[in-house]
N, C-alpha and C. Protein backbone atom coordinates (compact mmCIF):
# COMPACT_ATOMS: atom_id res chain seq x y z
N UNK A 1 37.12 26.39 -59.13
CA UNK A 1 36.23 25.88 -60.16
C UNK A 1 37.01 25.43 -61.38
N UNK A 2 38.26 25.98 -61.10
CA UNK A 2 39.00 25.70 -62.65
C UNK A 2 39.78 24.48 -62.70
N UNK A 3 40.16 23.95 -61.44
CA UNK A 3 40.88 22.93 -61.35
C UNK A 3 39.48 21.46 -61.31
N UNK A 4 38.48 21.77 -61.09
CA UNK A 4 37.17 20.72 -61.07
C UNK A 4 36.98 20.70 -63.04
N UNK A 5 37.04 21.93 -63.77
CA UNK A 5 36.67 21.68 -64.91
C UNK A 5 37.72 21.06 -65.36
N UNK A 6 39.34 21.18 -65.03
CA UNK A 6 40.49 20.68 -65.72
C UNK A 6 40.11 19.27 -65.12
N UNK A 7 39.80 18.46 -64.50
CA UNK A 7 39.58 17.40 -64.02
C UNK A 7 38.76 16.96 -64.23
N UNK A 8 37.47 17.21 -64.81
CA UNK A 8 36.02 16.29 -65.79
C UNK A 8 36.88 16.60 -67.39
N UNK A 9 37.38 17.50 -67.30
CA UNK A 9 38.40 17.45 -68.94
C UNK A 9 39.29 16.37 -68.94
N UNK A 10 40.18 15.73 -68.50
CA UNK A 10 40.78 14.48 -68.41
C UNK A 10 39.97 13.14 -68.42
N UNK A 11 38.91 13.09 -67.34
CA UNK A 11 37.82 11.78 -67.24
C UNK A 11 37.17 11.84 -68.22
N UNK A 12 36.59 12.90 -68.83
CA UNK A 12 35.65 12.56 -69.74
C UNK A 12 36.57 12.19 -71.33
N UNK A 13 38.14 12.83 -71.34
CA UNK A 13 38.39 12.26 -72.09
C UNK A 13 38.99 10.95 -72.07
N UNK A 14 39.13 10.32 -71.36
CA UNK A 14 39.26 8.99 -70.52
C UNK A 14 37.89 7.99 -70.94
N UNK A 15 37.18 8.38 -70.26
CA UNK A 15 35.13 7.63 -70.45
C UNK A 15 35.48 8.02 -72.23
N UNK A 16 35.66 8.86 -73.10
CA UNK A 16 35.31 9.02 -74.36
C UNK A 16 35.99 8.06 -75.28
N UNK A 17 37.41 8.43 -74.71
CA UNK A 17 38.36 7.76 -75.19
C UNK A 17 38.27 6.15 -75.31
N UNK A 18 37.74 5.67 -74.21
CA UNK A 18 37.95 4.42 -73.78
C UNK A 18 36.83 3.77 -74.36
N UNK A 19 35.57 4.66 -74.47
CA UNK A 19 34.67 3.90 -75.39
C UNK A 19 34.41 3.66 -76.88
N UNK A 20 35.18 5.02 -77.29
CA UNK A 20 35.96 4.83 -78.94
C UNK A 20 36.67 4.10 -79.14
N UNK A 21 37.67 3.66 -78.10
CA UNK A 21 38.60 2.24 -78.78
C UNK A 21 38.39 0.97 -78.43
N UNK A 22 37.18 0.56 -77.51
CA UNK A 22 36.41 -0.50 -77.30
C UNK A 22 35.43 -0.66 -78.39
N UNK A 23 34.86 0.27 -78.96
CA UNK A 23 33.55 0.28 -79.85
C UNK A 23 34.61 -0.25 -81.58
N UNK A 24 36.14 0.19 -81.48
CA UNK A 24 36.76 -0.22 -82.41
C UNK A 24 37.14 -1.24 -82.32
N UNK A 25 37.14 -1.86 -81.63
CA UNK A 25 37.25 -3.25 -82.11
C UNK A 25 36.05 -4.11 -82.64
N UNK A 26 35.02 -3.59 -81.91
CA UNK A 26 33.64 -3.71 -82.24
C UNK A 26 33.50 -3.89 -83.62
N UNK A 27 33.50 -2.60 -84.02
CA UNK A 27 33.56 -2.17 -85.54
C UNK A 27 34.64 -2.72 -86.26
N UNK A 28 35.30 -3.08 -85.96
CA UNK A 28 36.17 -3.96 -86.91
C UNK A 28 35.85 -5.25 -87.20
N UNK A 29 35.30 -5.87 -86.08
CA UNK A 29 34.63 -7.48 -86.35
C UNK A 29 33.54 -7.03 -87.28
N UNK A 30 32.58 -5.91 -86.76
CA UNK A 30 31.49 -6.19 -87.71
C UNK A 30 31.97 -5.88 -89.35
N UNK A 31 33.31 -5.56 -89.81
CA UNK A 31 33.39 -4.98 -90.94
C UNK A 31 34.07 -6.23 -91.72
N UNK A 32 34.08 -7.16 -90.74
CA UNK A 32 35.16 -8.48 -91.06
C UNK A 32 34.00 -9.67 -91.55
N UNK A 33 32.56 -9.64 -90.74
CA UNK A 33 31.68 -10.11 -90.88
C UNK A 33 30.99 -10.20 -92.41
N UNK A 34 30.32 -11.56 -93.35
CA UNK A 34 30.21 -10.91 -94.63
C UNK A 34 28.79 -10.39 -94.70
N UNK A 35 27.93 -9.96 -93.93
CA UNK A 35 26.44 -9.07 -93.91
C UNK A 35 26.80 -8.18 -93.13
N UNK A 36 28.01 -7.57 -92.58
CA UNK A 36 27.79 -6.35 -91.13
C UNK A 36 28.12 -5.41 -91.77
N UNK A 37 28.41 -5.26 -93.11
CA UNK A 37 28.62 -3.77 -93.76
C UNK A 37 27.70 -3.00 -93.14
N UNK A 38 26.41 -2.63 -93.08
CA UNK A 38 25.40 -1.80 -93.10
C UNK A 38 25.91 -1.06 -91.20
N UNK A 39 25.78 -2.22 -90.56
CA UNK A 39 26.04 -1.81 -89.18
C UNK A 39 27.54 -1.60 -88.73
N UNK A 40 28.30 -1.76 -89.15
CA UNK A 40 29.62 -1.41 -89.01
C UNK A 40 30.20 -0.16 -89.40
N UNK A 41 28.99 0.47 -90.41
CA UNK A 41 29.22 1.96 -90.62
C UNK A 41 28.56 2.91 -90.08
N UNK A 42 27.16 2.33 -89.97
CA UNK A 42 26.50 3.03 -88.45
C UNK A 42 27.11 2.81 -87.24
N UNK A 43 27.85 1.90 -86.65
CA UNK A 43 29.07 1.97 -85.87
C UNK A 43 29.81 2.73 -85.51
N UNK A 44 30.34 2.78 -86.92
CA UNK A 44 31.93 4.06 -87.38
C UNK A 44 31.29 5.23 -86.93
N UNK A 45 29.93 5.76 -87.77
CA UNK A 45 29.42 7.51 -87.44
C UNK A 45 28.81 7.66 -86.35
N UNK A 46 28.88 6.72 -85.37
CA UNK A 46 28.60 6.60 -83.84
C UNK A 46 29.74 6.92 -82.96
N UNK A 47 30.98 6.34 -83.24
CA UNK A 47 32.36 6.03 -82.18
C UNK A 47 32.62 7.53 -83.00
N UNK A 48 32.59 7.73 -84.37
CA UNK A 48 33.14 9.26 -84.36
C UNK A 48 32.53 10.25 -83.55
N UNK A 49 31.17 10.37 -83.88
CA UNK A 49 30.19 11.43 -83.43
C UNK A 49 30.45 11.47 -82.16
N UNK A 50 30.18 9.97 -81.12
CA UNK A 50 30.91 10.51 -79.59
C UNK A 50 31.62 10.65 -79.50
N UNK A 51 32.98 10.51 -79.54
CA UNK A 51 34.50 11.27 -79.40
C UNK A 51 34.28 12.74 -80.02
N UNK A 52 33.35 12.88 -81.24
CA UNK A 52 33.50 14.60 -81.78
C UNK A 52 32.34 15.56 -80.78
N UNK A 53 31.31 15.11 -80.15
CA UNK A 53 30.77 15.15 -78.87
C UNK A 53 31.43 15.96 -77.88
N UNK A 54 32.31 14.65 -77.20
CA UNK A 54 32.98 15.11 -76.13
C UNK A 54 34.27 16.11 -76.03
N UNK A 55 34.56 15.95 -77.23
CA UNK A 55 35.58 17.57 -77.69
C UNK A 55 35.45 18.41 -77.89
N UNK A 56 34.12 18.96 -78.09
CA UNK A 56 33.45 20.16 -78.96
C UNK A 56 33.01 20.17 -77.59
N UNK A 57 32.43 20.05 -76.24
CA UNK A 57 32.00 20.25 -75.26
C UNK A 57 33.09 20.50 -74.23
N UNK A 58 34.53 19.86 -74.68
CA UNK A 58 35.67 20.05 -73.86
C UNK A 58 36.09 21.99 -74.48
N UNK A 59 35.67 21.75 -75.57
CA UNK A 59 36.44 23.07 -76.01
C UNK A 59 35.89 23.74 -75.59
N UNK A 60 34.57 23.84 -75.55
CA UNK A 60 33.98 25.22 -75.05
C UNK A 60 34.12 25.67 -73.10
N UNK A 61 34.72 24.35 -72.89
CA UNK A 61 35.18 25.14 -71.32
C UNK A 61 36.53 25.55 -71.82
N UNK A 62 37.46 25.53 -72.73
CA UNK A 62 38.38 26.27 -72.52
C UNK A 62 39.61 25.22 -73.13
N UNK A 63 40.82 25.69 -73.27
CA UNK A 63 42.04 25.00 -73.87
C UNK A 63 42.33 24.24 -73.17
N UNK A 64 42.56 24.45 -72.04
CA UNK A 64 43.28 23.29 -70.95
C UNK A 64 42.16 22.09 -70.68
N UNK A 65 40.71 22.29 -70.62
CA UNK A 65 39.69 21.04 -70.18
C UNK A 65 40.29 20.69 -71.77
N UNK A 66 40.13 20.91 -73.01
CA UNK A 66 40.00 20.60 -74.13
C UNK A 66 41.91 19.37 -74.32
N UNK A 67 43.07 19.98 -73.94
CA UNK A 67 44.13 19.26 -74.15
C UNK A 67 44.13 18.35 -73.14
N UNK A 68 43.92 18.29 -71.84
CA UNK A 68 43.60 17.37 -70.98
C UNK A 68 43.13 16.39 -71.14
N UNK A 69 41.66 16.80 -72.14
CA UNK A 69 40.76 15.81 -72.89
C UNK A 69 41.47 14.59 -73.64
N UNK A 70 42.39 15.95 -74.46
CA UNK A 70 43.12 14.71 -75.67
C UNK A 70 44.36 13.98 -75.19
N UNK A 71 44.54 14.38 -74.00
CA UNK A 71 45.28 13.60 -73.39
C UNK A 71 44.81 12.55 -72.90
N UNK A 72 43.62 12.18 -72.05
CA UNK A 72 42.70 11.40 -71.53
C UNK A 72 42.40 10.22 -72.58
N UNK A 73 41.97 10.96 -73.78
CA UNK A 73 41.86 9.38 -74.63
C UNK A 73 43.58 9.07 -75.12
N UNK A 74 44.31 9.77 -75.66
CA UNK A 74 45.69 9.24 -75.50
C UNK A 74 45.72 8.16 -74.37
N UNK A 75 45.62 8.37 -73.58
CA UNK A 75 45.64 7.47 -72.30
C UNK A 75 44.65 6.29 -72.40
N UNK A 76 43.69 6.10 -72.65
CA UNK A 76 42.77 5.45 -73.02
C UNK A 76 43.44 4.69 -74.09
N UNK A 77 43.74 5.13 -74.90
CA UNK A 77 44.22 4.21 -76.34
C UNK A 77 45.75 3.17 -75.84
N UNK A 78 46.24 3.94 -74.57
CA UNK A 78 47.17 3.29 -74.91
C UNK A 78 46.68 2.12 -73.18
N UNK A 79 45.72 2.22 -72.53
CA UNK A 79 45.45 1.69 -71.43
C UNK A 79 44.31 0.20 -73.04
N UNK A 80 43.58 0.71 -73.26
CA UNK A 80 42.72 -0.19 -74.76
C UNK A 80 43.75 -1.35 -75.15
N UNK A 81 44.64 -0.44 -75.81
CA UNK A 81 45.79 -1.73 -76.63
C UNK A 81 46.44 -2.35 -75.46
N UNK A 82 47.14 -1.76 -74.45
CA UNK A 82 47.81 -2.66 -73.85
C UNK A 82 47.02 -4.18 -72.92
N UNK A 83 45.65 -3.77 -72.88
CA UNK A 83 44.41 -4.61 -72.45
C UNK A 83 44.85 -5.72 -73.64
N UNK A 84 43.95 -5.06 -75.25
CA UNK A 84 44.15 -6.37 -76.31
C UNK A 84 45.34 -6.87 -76.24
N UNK A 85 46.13 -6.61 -76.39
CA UNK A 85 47.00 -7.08 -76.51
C UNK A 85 47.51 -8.26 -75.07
N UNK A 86 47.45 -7.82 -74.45
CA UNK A 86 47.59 -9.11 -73.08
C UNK A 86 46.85 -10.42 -73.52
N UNK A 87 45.34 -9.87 -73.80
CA UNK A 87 44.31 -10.90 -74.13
C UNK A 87 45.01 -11.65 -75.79
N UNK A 88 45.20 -10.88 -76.19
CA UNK A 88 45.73 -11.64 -77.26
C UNK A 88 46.67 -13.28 -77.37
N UNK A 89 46.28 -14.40 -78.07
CA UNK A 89 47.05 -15.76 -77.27
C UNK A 89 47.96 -15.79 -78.40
């Protein structure tokens, strides 16, 4: 059972990860936009709140689902940029 929780601890920080640094770019256009103030900060306390979500739920199975986790979006951030960045012309 412990090696199934260490393993939704990695994916989910993967799925968390990956949608916090997609939703940031998001939030960066809308903050670039000159009316998206309002929604670009309801944005921001969205991409935080789910990433602070899925950690506070990693922790309570334990240290290892929880560093796994933060490894998972580590991984994510760096799977995110190396995406923009390709796309980038």
């Amino acid at each position: 059972m412990t090696l199934l929780a260490d393993a939704a601890g990695l994916i989910a920080g993967l799925v968390g990860g990956t949608a916090h640094f997609v939703l940031l770019r998001w939030n960066t256009d809308l903050y670039l936009r000159p009316h998206g103030l309002g929604r670009a900060i309801a944005l921001q306390g969205l991409r935080l709140a789910l990433l602070a979500v899925v950690l506070v739920l990693l922790a309570r199975q334990g240290a290892l689902p929880l560093l796994l986790g933060a490894l998972g979006v580590l991984a994510a951030r760096w799977i995110v940029l190396r995406r923009v960045r390709g796309a980038a012309p």
